[in-house]
C-alpha atoms as a PDB file:
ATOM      1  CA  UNK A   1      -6.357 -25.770  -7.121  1.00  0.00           C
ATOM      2  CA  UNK A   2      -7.770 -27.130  -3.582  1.00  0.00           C
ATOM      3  CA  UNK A   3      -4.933 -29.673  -3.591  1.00  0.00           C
ATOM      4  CA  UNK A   4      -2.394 -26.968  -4.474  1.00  0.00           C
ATOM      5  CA  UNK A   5      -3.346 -24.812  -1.294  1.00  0.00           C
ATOM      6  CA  UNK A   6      -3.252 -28.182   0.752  1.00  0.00           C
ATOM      7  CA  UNK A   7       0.149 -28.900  -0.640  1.00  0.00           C
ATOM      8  CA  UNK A   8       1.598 -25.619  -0.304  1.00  0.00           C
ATOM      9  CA  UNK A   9       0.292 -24.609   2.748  1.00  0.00           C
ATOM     10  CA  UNK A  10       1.416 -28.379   4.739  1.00  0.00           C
ATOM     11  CA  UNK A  11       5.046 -28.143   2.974  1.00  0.00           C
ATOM     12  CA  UNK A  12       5.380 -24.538   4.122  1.00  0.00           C
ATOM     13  CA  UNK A  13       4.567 -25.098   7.685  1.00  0.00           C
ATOM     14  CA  UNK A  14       6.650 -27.827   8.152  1.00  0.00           C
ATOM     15  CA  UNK A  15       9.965 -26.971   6.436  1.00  0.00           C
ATOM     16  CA  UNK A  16       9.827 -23.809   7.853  1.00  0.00           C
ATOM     17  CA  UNK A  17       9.025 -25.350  11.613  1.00  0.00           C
ATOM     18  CA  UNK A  18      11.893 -27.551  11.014  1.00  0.00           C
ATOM     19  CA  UNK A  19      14.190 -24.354   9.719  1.00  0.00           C
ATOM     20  CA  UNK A  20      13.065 -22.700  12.840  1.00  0.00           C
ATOM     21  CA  UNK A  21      14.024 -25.426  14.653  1.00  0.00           C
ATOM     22  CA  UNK A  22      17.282 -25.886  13.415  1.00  0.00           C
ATOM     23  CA  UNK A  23      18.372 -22.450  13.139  1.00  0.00           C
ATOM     24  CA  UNK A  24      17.266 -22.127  17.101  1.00  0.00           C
ATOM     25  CA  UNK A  25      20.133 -24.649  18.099  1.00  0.00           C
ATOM     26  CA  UNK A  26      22.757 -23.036  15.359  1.00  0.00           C
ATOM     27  CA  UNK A  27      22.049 -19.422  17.445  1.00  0.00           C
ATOM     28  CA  UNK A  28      22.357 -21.038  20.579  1.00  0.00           C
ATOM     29  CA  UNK A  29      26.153 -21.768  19.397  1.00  0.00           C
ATOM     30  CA  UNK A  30      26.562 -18.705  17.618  1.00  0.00           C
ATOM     31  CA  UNK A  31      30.497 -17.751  17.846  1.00  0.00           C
ATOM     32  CA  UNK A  32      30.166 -13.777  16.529  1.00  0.00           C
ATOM     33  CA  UNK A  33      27.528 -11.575  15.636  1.00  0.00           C
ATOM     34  CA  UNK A  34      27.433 -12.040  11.844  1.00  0.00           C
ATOM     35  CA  UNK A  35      26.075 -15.632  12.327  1.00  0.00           C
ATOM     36  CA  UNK A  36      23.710 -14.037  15.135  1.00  0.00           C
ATOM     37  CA  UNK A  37      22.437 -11.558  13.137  1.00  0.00           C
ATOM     38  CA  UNK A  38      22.077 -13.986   9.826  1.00  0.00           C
ATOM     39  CA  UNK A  39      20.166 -16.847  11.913  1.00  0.00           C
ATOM     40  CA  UNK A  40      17.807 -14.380  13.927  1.00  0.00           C
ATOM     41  CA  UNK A  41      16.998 -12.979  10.837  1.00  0.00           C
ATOM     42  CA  UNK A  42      16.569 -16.005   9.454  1.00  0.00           C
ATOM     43  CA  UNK A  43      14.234 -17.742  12.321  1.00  0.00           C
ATOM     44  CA  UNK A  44      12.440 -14.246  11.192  1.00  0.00           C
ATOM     45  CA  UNK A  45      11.736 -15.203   7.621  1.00  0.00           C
ATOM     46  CA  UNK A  46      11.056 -18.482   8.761  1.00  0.00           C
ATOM     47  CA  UNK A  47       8.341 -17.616  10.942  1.00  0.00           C
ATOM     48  CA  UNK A  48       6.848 -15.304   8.559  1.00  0.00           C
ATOM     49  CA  UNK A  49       6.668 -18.193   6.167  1.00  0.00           C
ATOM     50  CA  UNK A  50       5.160 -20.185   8.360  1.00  0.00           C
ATOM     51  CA  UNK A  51       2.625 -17.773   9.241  1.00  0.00           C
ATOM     52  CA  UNK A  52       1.898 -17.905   5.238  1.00  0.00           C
ATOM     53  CA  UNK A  53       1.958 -21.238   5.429  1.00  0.00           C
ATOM     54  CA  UNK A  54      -0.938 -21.337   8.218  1.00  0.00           C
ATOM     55  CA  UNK A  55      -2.795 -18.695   6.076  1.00  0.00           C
ATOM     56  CA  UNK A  56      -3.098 -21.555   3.361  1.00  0.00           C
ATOM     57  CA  UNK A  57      -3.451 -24.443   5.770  1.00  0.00           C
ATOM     58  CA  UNK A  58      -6.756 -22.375   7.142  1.00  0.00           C
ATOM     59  CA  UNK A  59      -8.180 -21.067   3.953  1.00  0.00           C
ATOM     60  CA  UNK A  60      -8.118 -25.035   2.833  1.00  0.00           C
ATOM     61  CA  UNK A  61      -9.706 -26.293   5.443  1.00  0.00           C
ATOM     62  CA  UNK A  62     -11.947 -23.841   5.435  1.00  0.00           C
ATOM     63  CA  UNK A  63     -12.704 -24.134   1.390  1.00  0.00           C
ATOM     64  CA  UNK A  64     -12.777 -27.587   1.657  1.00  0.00           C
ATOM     65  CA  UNK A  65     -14.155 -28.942   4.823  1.00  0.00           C
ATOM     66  CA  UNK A  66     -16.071 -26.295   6.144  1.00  0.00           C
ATOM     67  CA  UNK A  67     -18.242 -24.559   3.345  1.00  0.00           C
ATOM     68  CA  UNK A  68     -17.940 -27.343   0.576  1.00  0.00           C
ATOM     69  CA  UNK A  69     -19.451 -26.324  -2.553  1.00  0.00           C
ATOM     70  CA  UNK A  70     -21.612 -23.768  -0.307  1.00  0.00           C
ATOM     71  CA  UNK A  71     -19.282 -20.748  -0.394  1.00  0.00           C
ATOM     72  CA  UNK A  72     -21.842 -18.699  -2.664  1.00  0.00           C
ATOM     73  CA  UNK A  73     -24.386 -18.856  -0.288  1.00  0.00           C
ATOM     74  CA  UNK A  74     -21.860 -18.170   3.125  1.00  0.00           C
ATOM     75  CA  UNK A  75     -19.654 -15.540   1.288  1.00  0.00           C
ATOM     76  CA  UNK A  76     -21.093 -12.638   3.333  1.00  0.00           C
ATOM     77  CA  UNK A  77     -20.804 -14.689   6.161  1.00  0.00           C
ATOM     78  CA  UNK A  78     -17.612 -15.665   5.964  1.00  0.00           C
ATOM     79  CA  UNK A  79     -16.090 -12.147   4.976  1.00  0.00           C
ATOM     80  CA  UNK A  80     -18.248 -10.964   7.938  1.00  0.00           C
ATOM     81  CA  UNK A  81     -17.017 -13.461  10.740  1.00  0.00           C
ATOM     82  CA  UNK A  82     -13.818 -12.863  12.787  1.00  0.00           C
ATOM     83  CA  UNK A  83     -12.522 -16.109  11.838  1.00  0.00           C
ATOM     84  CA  UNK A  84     -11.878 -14.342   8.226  1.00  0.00           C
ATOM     85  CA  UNK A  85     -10.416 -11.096  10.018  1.00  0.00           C
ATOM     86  CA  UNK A  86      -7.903 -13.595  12.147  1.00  0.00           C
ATOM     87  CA  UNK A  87      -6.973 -14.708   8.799  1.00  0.00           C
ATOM     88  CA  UNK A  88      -5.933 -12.399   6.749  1.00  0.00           C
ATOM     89  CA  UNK A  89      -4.026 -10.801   9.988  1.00  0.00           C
ATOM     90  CA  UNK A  90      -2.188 -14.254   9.778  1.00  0.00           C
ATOM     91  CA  UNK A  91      -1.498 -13.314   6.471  1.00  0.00           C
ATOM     92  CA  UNK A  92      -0.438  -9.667   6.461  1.00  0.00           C
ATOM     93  CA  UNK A  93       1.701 -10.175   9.410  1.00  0.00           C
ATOM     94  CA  UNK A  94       3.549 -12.932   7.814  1.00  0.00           C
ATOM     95  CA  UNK A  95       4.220 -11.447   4.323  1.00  0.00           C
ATOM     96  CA  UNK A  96       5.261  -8.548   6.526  1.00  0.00           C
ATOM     97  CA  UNK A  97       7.659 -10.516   8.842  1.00  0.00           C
ATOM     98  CA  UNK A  98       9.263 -12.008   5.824  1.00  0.00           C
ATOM     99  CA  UNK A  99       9.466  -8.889   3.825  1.00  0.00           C
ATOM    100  CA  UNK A 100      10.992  -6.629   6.316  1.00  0.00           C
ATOM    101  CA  UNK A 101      13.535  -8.960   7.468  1.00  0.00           C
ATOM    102  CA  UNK A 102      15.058  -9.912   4.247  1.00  0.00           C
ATOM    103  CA  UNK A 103      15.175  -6.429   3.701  1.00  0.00           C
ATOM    104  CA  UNK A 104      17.380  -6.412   7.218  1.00  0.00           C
ATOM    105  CA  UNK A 105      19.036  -9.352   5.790  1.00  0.00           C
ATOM    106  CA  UNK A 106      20.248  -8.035   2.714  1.00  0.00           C
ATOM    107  CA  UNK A 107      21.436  -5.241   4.461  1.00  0.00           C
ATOM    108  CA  UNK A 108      23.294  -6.686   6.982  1.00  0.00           C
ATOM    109  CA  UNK A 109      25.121  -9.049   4.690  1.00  0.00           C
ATOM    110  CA  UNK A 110      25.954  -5.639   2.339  1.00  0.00           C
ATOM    111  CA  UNK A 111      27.263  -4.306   5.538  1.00  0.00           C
ATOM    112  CA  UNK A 112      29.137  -7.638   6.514  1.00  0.00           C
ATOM    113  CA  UNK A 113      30.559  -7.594   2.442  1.00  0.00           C
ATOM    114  CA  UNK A 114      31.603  -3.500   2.534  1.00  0.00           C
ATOM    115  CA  UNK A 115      33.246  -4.217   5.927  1.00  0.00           C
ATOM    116  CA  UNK A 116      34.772  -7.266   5.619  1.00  0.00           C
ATOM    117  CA  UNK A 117      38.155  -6.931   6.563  1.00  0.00           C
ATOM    118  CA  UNK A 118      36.582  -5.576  10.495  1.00  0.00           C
ATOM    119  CA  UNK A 119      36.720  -8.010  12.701  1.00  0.00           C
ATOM    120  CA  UNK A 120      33.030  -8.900  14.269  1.00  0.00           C
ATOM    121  CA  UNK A 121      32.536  -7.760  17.817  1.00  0.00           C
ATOM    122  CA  UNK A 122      31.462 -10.117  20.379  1.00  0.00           C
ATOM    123  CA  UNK A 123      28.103 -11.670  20.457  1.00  0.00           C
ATOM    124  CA  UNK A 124      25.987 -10.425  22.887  1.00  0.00           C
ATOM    125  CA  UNK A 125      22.463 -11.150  23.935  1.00  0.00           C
ATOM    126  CA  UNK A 126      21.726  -7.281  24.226  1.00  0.00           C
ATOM    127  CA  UNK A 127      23.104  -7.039  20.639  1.00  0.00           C
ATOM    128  CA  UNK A 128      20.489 -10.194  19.262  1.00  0.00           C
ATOM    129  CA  UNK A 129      17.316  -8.987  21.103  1.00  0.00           C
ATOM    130  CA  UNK A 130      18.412  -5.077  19.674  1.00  0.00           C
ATOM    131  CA  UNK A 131      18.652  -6.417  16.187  1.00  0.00           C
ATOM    132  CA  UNK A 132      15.793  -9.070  16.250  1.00  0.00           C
ATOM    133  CA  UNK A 133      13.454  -5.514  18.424  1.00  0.00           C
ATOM    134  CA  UNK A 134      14.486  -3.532  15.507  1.00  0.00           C
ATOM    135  CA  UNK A 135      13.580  -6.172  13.015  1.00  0.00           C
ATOM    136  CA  UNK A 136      10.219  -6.799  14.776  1.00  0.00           C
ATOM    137  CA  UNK A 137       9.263  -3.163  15.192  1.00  0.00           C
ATOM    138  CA  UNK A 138       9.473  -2.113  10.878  1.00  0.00           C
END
């Protein structure tokens, strides 16, 4: 099970760095606001992921280096200690992040698939930072 979490957690943070990373440069050349909305959306699951993915990188480090075959005796200590509390915030917020903006996501591309003989306005950074705001504030 420890070298699941180790796994898991090390693949998640970097393929979803590298998605961020790539996704980053395909916004930057964004043509309309269909591929602006899909990629911000996308750096947001991303993100989200990778916040997961920190969540399981910590935990296992934590599990494995730090209390051993002590956690037992430290349990109180640990549940206690603000390194726990930063955490599981680490964890809410991602599952959050990636929750709410597939949500977004699959609305936007039912929007994009009801009104698909529209032509897409012009992309805007006001329009991105509105979309990515709304995404951010749910």
């Amino acid at each position: 099970m420890k070298v699941i979490s180790w796994l898991i957690g090390l693949v998640a943070v970097a393929a979803n760095s590298i998605i961020i990373m790539k996704s980053l440069h395909t916004l930057k050349r964004s043509k309309n606001s269909v591929v602006l909305v899909n990629k911000s959306l996308v750096i947001l699951i991303s993100f989200g992921d990778f916040l997961v993915g920190c969540y399981l990188v910590t935990i296992a480090i934590y599990d494995g280096v730090v209390y051993r075959q002590n956690y037992c005796k430290e349990q109180i200590d640990w549940i206690a200690s603000s390194s726990c509390s930063a955490v599981g915030v680490f964890s809410t917020i991602g599952s959050q992040v990636s929750l709410f903006s597939m949500t977004a996501l699959s609305f936007v591309r039912l929007y994009v698939i009801s009104n698909s003989k529209k032509i897409p306005g012009k992309v805007t950074w006001t329009k991105s930072l509105l979309i990515l705001s709304v995404v951010i504030l749910l």
